[in-house]
Protein backbone atom coordinates (compact mmCIF):
# COMPACT_ATOMS: atom_id res chain seq x y z
CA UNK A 1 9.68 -6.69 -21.35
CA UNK A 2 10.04 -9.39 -19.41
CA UNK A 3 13.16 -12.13 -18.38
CA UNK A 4 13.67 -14.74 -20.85
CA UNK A 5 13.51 -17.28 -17.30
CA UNK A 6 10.67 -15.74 -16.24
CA UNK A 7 7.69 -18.67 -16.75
CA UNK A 8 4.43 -18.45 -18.68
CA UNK A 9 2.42 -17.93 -15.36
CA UNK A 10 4.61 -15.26 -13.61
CA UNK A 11 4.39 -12.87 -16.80
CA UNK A 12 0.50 -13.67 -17.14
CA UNK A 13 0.43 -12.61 -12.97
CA UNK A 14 2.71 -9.45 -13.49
CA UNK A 15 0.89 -8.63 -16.27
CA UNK A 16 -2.19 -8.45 -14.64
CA UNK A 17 -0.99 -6.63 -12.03
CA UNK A 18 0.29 -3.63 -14.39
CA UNK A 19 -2.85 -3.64 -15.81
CA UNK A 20 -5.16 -3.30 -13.33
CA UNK A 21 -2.82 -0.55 -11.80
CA UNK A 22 -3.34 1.47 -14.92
CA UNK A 23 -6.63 0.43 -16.10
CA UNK A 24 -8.96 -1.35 -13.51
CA UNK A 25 -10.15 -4.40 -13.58
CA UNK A 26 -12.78 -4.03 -16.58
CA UNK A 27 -10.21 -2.17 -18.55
CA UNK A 28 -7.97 -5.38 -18.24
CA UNK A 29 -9.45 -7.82 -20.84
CA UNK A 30 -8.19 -11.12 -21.19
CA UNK A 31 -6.83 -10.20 -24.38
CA UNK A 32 -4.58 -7.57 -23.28
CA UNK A 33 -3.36 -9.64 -20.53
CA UNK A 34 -2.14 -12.27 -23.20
CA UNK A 35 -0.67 -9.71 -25.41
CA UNK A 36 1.03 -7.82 -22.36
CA UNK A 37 2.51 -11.03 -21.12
CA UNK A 38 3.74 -12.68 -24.73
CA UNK A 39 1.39 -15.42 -23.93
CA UNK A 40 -1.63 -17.47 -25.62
CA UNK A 41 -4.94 -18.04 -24.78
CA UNK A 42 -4.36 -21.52 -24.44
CA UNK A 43 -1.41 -21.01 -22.04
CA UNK A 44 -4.01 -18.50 -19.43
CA UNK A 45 -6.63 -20.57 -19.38
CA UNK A 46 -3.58 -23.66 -18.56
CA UNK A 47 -2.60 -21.87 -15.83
CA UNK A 48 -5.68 -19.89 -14.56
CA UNK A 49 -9.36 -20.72 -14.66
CA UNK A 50 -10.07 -17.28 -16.27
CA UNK A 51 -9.58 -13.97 -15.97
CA UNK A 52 -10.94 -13.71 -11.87
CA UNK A 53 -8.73 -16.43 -10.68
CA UNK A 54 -6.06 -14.63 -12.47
CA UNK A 55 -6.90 -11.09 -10.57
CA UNK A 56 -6.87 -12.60 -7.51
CA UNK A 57 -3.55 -13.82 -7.90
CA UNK A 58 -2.54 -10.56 -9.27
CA UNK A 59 -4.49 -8.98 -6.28
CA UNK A 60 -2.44 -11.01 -3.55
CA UNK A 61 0.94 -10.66 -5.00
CA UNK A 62 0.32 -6.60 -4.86
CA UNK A 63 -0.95 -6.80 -1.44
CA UNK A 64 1.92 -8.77 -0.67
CA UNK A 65 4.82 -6.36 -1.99
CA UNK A 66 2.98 -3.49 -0.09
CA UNK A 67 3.35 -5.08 2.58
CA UNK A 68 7.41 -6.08 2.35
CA UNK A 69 7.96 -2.67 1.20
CA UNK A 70 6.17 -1.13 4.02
CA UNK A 71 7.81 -3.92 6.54
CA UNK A 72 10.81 -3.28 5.64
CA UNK A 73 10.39 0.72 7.01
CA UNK A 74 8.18 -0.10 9.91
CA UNK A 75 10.04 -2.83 11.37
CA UNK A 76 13.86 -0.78 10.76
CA UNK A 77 15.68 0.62 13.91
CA UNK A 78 14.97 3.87 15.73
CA UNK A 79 12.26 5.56 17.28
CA UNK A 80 8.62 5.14 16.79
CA UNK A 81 8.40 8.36 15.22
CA UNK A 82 11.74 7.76 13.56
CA UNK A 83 10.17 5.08 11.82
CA UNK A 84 6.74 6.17 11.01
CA UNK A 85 8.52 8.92 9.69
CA UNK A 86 10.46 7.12 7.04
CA UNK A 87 7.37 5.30 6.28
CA UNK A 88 5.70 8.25 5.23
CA UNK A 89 8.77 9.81 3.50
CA UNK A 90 9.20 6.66 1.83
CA UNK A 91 10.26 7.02 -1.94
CA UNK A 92 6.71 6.23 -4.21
CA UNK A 93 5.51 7.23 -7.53
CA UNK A 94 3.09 9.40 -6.21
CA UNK A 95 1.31 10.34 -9.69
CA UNK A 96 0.95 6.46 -10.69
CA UNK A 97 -0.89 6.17 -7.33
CA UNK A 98 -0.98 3.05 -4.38
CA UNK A 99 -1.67 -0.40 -6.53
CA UNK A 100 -3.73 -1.48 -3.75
CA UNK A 101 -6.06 1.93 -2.64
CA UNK A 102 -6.87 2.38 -6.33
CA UNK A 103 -8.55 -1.36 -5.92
CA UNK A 104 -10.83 0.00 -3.75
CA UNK A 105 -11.93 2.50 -6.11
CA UNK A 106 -12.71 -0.16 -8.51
CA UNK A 107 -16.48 -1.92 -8.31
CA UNK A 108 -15.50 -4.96 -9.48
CA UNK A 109 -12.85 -5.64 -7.63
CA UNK A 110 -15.35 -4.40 -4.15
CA UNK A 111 -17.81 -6.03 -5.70
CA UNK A 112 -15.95 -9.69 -4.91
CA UNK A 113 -15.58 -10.56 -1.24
CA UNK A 114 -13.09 -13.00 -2.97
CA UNK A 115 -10.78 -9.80 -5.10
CA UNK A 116 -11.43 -7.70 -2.19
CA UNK A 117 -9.93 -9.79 0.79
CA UNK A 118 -6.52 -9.20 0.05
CA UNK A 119 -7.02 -5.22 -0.16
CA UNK A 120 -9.42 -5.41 3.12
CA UNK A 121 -6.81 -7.42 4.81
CA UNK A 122 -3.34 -5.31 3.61
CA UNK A 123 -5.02 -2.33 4.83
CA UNK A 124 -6.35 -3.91 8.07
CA UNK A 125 -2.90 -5.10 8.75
CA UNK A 126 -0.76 -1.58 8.31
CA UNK A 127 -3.09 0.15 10.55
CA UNK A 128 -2.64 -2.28 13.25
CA UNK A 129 0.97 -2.45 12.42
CA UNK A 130 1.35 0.96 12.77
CA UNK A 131 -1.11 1.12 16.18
CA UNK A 132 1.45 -0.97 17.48
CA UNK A 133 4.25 1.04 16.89
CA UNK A 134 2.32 4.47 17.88
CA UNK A 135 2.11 1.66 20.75
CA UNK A 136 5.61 1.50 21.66
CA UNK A 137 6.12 5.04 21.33
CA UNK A 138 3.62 5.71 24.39
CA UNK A 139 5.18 3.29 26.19
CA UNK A 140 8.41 4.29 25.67
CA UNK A 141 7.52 8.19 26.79
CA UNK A 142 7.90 9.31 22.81
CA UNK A 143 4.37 10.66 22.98
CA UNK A 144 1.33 11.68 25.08
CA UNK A 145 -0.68 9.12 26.77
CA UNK A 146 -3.67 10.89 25.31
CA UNK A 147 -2.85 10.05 21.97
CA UNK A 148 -4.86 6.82 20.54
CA UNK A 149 -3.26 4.64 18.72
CA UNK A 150 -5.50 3.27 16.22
CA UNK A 151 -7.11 6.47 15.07
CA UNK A 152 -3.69 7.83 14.69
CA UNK A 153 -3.30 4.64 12.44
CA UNK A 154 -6.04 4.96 10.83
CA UNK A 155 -5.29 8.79 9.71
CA UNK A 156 -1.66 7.81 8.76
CA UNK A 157 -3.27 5.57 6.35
CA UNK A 158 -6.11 8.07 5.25
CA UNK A 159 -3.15 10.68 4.96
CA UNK A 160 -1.25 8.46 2.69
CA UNK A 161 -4.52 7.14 0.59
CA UNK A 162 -6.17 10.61 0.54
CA UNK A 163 -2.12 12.17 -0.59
CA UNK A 164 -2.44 9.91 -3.75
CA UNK A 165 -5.62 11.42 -4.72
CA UNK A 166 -4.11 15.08 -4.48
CA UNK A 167 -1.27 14.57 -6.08
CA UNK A 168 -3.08 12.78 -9.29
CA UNK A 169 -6.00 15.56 -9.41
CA UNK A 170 -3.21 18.21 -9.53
CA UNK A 171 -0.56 16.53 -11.44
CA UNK A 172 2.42 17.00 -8.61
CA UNK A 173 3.70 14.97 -6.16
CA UNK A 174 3.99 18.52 -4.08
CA UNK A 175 0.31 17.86 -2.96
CA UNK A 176 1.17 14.44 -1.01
CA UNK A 177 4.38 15.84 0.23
CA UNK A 178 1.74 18.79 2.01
CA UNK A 179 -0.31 16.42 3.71
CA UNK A 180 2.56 14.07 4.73
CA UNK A 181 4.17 17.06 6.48
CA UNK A 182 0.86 18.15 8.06
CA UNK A 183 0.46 14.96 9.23
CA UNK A 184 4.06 14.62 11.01
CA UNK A 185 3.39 18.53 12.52
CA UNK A 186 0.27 17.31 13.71
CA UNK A 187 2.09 13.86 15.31
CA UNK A 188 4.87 16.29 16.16
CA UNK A 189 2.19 17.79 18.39
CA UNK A 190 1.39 14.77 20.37
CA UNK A 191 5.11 14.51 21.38
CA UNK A 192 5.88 14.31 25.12
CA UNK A 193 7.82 16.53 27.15
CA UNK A 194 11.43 15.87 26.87
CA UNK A 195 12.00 14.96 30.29
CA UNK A 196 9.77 12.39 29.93
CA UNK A 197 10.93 10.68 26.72
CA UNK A 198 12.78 8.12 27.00
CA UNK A 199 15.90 6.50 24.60
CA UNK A 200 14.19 4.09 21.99
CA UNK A 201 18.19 2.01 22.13
């Protein structure tokens, strides 16, 4: 399953993150973890003080990947809407759901100000990434002064959250792909005039 290189305490963190994607965190026993990874008991508790300590790591290295992965749209060239565009049309697997907005589902994990930080904080930091760039694009004449930038945000990320629970209820991606193009017909909306936009090179 995993790279001959790869050490003891990068499959016992990759792992857990699979894990807790598909299970939760009280569905992810120590024991599974182990097995999962190829790994004793003796080399987890080595590496990690037990099974939290090994969450948390899991936790942060999911909250960081969102974050390349959405950087890596965001911060591309183009328009604002041009790139919160892509962001949204962004390839995902939809049905498996977003690794870190299933956390939030999970008590446990809300439970702990410690597991929950990194979830708190990824979110936190794409809607003010995205507030910025909604940001640019009223500066830049690409929409409406009217429009506010951090409850746009904030909806792009309910949008996105709220798409993964549509699609998994009904078992097709079609029902995130409806609310991502409601969402971009309702942004559409907020466009300004032509006259007044003005060239984002």
């Amino acid at each position: 399953m995993y790279s001959v290189r790869m050490s003891t305490p990068e499959r016992l963190i990759e792992s857990t993150r699979e894990l807790l994607w598909e299970r939760g965190y009280v569905g992810t026993s120590p024991k599974a973890i182990q097995q999962h990874a190829g790994a004793g008991q003796g080399s987890m508790y080595h590496h990690f003080a037990g099974k939290p300590d090994l969450a948390l790591a899991a936790i942060r290295r999911t909250a960081e990947e969102m974050r390349a992965t959405a950087e890596a749209v965001l911060g591309g060239s183009g328009s604002a809407h041009a790139r919160v565009e892509a962001y949204l049309l962004r390839e995902r697997d939809v049905l498996k759901g977003c690794p870190v907005g299933r956390l939030t589902m999970d008590p446990d994990v809300i439970a702990s100000d410690e597991l929950r930080a990194p979830v708190t904080e990824t979110l936190d930091w794409l809607r003010d990434r995205l507030a910025g760039i909604l940001e640019e694009g009223i500066a830049r004449g690409e929409f409406t002064a009217s429009l506010d930038p951090r409850e746009v945000a904030s909806a792009i990320v309910a949008t996105v959250q709220g798409g993964y629970v549509l699609a998994r209820s009904s078992c097709t991606p079609a029902a995130f792909d409806t609310a991502v193009r409601g969402l971009l017909a309702l942004l559409g909306a907020c466009a300004a005039a032509p006259s007044r936009a003005v060239s984002a090179n």
